[in-house]
C-alpha atoms as a PDB file:
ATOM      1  CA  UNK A   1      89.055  71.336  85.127  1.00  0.00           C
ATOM      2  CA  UNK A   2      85.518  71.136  86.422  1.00  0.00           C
ATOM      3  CA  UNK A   3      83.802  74.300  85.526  1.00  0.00           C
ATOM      4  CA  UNK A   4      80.143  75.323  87.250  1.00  0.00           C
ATOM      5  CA  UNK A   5      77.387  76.518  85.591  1.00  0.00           C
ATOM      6  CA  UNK A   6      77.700  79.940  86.502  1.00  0.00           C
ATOM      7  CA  UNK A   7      81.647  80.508  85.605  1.00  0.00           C
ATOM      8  CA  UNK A   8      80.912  79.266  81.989  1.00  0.00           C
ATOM      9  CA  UNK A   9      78.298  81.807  81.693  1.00  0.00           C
ATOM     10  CA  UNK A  10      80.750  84.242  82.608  1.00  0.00           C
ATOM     11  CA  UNK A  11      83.267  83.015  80.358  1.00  0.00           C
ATOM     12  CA  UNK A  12      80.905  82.831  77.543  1.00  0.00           C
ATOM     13  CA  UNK A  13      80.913  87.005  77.721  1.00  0.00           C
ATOM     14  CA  UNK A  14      83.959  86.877  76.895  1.00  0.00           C
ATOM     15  CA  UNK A  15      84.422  88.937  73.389  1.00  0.00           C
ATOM     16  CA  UNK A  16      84.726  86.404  70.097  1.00  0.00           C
ATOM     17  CA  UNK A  17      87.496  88.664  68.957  1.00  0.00           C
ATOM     18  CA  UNK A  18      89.646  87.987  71.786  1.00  0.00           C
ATOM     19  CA  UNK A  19      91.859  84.908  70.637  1.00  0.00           C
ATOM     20  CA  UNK A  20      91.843  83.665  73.847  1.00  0.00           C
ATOM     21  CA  UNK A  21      89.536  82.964  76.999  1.00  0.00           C
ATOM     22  CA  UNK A  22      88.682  82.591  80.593  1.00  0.00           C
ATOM     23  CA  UNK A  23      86.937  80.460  83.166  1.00  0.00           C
ATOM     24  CA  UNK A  24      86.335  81.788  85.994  1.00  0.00           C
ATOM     25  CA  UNK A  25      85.267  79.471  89.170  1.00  0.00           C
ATOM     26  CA  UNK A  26      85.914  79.419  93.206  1.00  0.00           C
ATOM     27  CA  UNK A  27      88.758  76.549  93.391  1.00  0.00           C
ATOM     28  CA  UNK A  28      88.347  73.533  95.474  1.00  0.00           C
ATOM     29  CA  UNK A  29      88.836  74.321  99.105  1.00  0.00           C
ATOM     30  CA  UNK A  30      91.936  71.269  98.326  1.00  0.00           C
ATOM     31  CA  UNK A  31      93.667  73.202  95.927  1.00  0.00           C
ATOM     32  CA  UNK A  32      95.044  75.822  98.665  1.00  0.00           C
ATOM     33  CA  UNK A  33      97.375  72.436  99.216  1.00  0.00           C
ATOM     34  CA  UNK A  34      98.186  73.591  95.525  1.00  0.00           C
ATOM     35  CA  UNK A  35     101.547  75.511  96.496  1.00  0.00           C
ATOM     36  CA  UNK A  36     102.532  76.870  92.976  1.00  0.00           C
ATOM     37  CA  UNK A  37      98.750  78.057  92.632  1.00  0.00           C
ATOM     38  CA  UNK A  38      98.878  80.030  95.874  1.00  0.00           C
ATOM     39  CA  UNK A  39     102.419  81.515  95.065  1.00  0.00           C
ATOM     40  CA  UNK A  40     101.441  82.441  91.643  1.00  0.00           C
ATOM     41  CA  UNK A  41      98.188  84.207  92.847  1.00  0.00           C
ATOM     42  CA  UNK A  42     100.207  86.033  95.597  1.00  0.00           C
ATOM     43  CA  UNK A  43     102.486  87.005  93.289  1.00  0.00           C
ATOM     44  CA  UNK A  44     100.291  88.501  90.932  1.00  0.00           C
ATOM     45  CA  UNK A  45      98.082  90.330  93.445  1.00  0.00           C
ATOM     46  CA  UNK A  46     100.867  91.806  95.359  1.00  0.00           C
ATOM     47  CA  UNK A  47     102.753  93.075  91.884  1.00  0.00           C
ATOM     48  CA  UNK A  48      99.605  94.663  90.559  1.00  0.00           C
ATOM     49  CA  UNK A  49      98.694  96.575  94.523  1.00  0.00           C
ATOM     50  CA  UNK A  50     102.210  97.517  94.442  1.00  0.00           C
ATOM     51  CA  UNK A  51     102.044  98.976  91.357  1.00  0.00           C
ATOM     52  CA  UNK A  52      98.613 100.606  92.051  1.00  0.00           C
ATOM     53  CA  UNK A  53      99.267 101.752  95.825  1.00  0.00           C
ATOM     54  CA  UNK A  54     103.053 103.211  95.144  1.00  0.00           C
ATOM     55  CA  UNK A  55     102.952 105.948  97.217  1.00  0.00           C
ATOM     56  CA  UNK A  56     100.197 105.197  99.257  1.00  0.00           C
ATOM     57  CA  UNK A  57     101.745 102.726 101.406  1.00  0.00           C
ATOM     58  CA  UNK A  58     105.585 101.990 102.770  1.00  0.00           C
ATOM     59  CA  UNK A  59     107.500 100.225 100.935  1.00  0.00           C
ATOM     60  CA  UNK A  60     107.517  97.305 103.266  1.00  0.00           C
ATOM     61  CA  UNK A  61     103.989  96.779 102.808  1.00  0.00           C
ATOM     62  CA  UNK A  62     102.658  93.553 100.583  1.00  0.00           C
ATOM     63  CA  UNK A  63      99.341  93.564  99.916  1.00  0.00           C
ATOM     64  CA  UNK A  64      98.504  89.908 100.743  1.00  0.00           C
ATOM     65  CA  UNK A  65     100.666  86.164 101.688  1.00  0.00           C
ATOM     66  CA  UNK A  66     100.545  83.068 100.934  1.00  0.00           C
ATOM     67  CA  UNK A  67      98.775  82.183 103.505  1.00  0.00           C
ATOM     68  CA  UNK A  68      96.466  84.477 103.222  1.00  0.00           C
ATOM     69  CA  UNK A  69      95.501  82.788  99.667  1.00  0.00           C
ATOM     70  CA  UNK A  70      95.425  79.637 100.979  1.00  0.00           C
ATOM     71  CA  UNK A  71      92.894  80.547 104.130  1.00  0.00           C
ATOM     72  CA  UNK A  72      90.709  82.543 100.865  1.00  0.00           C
ATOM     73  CA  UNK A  73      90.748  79.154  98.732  1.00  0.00           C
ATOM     74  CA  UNK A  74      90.096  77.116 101.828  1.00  0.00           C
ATOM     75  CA  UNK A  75      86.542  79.344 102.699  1.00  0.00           C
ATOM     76  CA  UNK A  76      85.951  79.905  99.037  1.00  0.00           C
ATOM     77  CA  UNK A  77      85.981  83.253  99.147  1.00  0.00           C
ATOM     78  CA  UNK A  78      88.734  83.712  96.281  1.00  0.00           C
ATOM     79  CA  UNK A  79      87.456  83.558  92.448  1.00  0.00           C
ATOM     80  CA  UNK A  80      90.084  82.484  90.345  1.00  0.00           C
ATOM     81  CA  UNK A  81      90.578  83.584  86.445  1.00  0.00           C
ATOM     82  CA  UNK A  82      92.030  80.278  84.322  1.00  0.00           C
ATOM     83  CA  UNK A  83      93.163  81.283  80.973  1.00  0.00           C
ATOM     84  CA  UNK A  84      91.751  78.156  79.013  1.00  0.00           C
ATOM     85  CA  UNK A  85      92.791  76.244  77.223  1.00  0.00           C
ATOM     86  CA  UNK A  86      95.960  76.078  79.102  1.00  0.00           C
ATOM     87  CA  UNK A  87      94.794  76.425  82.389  1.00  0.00           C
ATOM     88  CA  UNK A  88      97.028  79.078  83.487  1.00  0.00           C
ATOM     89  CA  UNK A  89      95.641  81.098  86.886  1.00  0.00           C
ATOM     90  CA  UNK A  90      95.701  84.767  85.392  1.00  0.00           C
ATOM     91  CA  UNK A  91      94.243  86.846  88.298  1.00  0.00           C
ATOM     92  CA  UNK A  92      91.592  86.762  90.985  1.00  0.00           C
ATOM     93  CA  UNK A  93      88.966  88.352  93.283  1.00  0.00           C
ATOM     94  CA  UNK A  94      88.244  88.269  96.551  1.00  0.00           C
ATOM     95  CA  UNK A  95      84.223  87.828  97.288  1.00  0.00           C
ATOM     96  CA  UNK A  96      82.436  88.254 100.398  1.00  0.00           C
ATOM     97  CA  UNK A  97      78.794  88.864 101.880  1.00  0.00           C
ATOM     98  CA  UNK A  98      78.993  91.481 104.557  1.00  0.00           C
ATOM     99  CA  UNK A  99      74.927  91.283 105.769  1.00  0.00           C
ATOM    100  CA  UNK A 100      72.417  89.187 103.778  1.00  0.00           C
ATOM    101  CA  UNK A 101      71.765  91.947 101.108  1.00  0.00           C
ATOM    102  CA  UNK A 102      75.057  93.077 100.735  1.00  0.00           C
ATOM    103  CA  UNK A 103      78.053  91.590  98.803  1.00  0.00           C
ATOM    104  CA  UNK A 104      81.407  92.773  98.836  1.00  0.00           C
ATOM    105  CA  UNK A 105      84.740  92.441  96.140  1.00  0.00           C
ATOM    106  CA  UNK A 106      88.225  93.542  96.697  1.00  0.00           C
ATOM    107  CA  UNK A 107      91.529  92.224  96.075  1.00  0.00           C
ATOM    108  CA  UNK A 108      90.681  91.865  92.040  1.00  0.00           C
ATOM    109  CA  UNK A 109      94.115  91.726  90.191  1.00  0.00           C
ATOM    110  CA  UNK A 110      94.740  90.492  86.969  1.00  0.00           C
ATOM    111  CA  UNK A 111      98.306  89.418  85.474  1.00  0.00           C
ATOM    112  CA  UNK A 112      99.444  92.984  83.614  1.00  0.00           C
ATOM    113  CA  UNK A 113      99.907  90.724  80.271  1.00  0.00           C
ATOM    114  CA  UNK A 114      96.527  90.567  80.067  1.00  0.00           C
ATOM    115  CA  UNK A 115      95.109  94.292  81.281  1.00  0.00           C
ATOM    116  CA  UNK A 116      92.628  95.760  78.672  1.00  0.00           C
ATOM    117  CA  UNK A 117      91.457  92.278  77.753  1.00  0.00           C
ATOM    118  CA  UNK A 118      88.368  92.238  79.288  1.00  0.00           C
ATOM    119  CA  UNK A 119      88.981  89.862  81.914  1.00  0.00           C
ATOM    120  CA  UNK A 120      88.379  92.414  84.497  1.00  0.00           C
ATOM    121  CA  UNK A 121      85.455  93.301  83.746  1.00  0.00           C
ATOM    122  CA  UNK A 122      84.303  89.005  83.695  1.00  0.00           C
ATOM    123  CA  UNK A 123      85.930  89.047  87.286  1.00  0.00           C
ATOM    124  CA  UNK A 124      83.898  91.626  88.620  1.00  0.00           C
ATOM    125  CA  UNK A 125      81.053  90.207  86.929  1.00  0.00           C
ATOM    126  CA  UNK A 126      81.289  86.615  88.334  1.00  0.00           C
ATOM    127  CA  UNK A 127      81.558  88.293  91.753  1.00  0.00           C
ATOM    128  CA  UNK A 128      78.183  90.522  90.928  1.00  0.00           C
ATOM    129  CA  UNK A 129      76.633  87.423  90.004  1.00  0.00           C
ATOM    130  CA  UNK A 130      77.813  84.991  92.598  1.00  0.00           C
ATOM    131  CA  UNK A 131      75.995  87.840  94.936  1.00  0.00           C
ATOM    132  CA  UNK A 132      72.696  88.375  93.644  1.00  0.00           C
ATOM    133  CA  UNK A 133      72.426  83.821  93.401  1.00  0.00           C
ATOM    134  CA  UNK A 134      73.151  84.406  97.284  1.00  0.00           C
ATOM    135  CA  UNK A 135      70.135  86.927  97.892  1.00  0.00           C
ATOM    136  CA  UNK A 136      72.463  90.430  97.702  1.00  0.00           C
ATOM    137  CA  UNK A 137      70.508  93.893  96.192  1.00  0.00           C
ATOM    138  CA  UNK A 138      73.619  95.804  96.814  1.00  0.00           C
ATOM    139  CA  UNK A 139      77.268  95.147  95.923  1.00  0.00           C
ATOM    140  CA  UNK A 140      80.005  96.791  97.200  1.00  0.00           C
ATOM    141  CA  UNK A 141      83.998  97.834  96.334  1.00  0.00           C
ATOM    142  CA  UNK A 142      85.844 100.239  98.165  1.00  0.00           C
ATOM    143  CA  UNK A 143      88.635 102.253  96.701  1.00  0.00           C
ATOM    144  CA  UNK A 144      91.736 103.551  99.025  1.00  0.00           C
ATOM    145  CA  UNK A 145      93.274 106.861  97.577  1.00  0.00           C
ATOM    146  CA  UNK A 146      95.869 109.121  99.004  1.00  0.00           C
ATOM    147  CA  UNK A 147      95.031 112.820  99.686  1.00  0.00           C
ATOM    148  CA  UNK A 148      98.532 113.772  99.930  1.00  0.00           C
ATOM    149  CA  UNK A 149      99.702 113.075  96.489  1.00  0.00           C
ATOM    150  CA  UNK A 150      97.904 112.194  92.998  1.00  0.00           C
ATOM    151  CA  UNK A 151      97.884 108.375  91.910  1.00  0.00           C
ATOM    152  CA  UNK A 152      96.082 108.291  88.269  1.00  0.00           C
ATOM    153  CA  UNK A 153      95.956 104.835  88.548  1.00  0.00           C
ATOM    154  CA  UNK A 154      93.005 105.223  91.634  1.00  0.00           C
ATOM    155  CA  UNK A 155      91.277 108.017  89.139  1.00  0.00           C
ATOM    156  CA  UNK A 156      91.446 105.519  86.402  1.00  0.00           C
ATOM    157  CA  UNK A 157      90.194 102.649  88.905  1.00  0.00           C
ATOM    158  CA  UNK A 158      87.411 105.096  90.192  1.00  0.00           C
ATOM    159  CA  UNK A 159      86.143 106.386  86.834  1.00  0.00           C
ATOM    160  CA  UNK A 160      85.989 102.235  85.461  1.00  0.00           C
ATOM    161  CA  UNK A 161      83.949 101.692  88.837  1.00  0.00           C
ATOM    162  CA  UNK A 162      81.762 104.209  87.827  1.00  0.00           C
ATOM    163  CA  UNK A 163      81.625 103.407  84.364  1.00  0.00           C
ATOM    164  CA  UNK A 164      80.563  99.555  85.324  1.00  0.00           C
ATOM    165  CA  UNK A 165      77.504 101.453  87.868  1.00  0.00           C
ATOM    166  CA  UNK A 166      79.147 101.983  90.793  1.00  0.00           C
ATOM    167  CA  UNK A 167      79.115 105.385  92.950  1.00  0.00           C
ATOM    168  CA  UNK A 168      80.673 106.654  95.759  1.00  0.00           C
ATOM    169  CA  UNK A 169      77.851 106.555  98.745  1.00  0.00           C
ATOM    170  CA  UNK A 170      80.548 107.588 101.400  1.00  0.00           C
ATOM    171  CA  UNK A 171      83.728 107.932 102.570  1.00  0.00           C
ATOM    172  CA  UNK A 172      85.526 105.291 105.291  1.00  0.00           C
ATOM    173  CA  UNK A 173      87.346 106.211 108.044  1.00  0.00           C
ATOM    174  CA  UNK A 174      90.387 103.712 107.085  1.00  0.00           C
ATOM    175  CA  UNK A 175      92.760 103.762 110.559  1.00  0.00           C
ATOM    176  CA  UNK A 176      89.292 103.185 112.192  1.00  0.00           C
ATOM    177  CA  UNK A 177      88.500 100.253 109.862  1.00  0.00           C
ATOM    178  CA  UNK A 178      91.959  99.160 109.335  1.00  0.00           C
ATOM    179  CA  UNK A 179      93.502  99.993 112.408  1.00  0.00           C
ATOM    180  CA  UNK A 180      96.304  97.349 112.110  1.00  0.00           C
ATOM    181  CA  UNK A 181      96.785  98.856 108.315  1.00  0.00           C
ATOM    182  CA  UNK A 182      96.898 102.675 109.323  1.00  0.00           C
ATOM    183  CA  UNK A 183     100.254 102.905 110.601  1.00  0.00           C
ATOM    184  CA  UNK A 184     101.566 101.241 107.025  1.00  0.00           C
ATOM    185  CA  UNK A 185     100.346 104.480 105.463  1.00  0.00           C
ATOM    186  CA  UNK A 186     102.694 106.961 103.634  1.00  0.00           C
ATOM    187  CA  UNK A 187     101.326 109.677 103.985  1.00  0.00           C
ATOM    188  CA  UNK A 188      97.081 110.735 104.354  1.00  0.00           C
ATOM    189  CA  UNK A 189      94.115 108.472 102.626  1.00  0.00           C
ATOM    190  CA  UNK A 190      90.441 108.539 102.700  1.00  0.00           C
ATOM    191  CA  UNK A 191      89.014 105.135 101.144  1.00  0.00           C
ATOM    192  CA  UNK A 192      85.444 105.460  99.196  1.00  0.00           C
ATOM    193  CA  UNK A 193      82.797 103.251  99.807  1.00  0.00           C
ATOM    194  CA  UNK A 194      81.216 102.295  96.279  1.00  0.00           C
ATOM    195  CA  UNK A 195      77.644 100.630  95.721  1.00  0.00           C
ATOM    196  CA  UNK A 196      76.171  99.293  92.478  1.00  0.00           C
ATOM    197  CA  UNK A 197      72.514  98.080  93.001  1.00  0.00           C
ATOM    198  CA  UNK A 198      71.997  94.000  91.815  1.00  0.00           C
ATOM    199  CA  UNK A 199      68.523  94.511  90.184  1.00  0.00           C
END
């Protein structure tokens, strides 16, 4: 696997300790062709958002498809973790620019074998970094949490946002913003805007 400069200097922060490591790099637009890549990725996303969201959504609701993957890997928009040496996609983040100073990340999900690894943390990294080579000051994440109920999976998500620079500078109005989303709702959400400044 070809690896850029940039994903091996987010690999090399990976802790020594940690037996094992990752590489993290946008895929070639040809492997969305790659149908055991996309399905693995869409598998892992939609296990860990279904996990994370339970409650917040109905239980028809998927967070992304295959195809979706595949159009993400096409644009190279979708950073992909490879657990080297065996090559093994372990998770993935979605990276965007919404204006010329501002970069966005979503979609980050990580196979639950490896949660409290670190990889996380080197996921949102590459996507900080990818950013601020493109010209961004600002990055952004936003965080959807229900009002109706209590998820401590969003508190934990919120307080590691915070804890990695990021604070809340408002609050969306998701069925405006996600109008074709709202009606998937279980019950009331408010989503929070987080920005982390990329001095």
């Amino acid at each position: 696997m070809t690896v850029n400069g940039l994903a091996q200097v987010i690999a090399d922060e990976v802790d020594t300790s940690t037996p094992e490591t990752v590489s993290i790099i946008f895929p070639d637009p040809t492997t969305a062709d790659d149908e055991s890549l996309v399905s693995r990725l869409t598998s892992i996303v939609n296990a860990v958002f279904s996990d994370a969201e339970k409650g917040i959504f109905l239980p028809e609701y998927q967070r992304t498809t295959d195809q979706e993957i595949k159009a993400f890997i096409q644009s190279r928009k979708l950073a992909v973790a490879y657990l080297c040496p065996s090559n093994e996609p372990i998770g993935c983040v979605f990276i965007k620019k919404l204006t010329p100073e501002r970069g966005e990340f979503g979609m980050l999900a990580l196979d639950p074998a490896h949660h409290g690894s670190g990889f996380g943390r080197l996921l949102v990294s590459f996507a900080e970094e990818y950013c601020r080579s493109e010209g961004c000051t600002v990055m952004q994440v936003e965080l959807l949490v229900p009002t109706h109920c209590t998820n401590a999976f969003k508190e934990r998500m919120q307080a590691w946002y915070k804890r990695l620079g990021y604070e809340i500078v408002k609050l969306g109005d998701f069925s405006q913003d996600y109008p074709a989303l709202a009606p998937l709702l279980a019950g009331p959400a408010e989503y929070r805007v987080f920005d982390k400044p990329l001095a």
